[in-house]
C-alpha atoms as a PDB file:
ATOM      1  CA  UNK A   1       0.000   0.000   0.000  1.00  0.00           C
ATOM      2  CA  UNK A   2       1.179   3.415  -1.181  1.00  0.00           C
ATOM      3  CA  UNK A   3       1.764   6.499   1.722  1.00  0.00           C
ATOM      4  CA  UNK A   4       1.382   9.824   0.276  1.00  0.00           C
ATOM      5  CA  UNK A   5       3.713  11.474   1.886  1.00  0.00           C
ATOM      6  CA  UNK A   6       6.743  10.236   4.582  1.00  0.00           C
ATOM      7  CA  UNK A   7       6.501   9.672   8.206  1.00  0.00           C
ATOM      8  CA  UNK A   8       8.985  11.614   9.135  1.00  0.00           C
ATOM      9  CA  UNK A   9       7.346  15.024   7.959  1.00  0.00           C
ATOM     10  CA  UNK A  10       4.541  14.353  10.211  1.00  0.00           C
ATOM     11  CA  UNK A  11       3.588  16.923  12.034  1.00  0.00           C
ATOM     12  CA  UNK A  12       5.257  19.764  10.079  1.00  0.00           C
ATOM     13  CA  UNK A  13       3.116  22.500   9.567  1.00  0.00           C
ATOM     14  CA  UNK A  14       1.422  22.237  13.365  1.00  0.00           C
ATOM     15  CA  UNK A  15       5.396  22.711  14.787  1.00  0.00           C
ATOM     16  CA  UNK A  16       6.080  25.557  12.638  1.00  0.00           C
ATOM     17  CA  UNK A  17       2.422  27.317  13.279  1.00  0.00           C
ATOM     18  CA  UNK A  18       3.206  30.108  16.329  1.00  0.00           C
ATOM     19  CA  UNK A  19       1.504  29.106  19.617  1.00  0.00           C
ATOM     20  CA  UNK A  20      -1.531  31.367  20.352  1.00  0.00           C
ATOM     21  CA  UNK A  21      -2.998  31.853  23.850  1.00  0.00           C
ATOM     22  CA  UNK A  22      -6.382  31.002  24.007  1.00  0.00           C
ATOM     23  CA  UNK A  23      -9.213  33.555  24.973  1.00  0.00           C
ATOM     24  CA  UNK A  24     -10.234  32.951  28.842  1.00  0.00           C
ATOM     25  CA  UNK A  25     -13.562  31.261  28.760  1.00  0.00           C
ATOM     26  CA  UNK A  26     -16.017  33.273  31.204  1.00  0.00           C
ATOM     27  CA  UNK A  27     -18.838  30.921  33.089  1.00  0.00           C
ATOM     28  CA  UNK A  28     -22.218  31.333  32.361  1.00  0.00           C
ATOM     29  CA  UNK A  29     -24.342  32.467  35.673  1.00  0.00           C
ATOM     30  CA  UNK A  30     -26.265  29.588  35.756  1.00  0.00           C
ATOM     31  CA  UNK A  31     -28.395  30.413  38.692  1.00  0.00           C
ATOM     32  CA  UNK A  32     -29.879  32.599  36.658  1.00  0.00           C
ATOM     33  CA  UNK A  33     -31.282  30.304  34.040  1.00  0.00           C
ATOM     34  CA  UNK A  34     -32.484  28.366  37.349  1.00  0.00           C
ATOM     35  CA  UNK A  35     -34.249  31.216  38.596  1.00  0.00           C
ATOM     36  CA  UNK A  36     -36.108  31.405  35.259  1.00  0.00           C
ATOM     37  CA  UNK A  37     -36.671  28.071  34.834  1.00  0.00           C
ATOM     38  CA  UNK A  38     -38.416  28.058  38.221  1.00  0.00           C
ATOM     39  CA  UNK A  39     -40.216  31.495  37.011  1.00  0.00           C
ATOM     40  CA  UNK A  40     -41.454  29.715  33.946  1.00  0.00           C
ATOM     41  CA  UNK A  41     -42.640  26.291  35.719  1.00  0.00           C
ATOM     42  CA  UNK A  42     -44.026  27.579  39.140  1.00  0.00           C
ATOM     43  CA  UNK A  43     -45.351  30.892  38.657  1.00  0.00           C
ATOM     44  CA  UNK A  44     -46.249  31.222  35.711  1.00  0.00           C
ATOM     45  CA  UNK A  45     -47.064  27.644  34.819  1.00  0.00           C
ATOM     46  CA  UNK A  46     -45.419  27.610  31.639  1.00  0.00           C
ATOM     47  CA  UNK A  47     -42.480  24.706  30.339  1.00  0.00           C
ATOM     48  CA  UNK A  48     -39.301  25.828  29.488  1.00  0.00           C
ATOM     49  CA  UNK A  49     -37.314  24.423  26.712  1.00  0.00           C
ATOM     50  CA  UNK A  50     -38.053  24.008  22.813  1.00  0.00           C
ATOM     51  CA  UNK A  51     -40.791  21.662  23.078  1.00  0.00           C
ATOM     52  CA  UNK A  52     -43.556  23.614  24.690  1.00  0.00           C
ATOM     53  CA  UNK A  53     -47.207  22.020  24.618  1.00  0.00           C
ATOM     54  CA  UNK A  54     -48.433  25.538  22.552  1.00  0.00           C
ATOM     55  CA  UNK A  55     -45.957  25.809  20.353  1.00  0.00           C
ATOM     56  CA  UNK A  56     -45.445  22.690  19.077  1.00  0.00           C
ATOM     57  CA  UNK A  57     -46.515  22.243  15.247  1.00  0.00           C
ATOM     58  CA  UNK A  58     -48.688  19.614  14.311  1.00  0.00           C
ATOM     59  CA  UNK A  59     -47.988  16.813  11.617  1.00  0.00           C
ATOM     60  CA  UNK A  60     -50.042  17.361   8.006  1.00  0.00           C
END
């Protein structure tokens, strides 16, 4: 079976590349999305999410 290209070039083009830092990933609050999800399902007596009762379409 052919190779299309050698082994020992492996891995050229990632060592030359320059390292970059990566951007510092910031958490999401996720009480907050709680705290609405509660608002949704106990006061208001709605469901949260994509497949709400109303909304959903109906097959033809």
């Amino acid at each position: 079976m052919a190779t299309h290209g050698s082994l020992t070039k492996a891995g050229k083009v990632r060592g030359q590349t320059p390292k970059v830092e990566g951007r510092k990933k910031i958490g999401t609050n996720s009480g907050l999305k709680h705290k609405s999800n509660f608002r949704k399902r106990l006061v208001l007596n709605r469901f949260p999410g994509q497949n709400k009762p109303g909304q959903r379409r109906k097959r033809r």
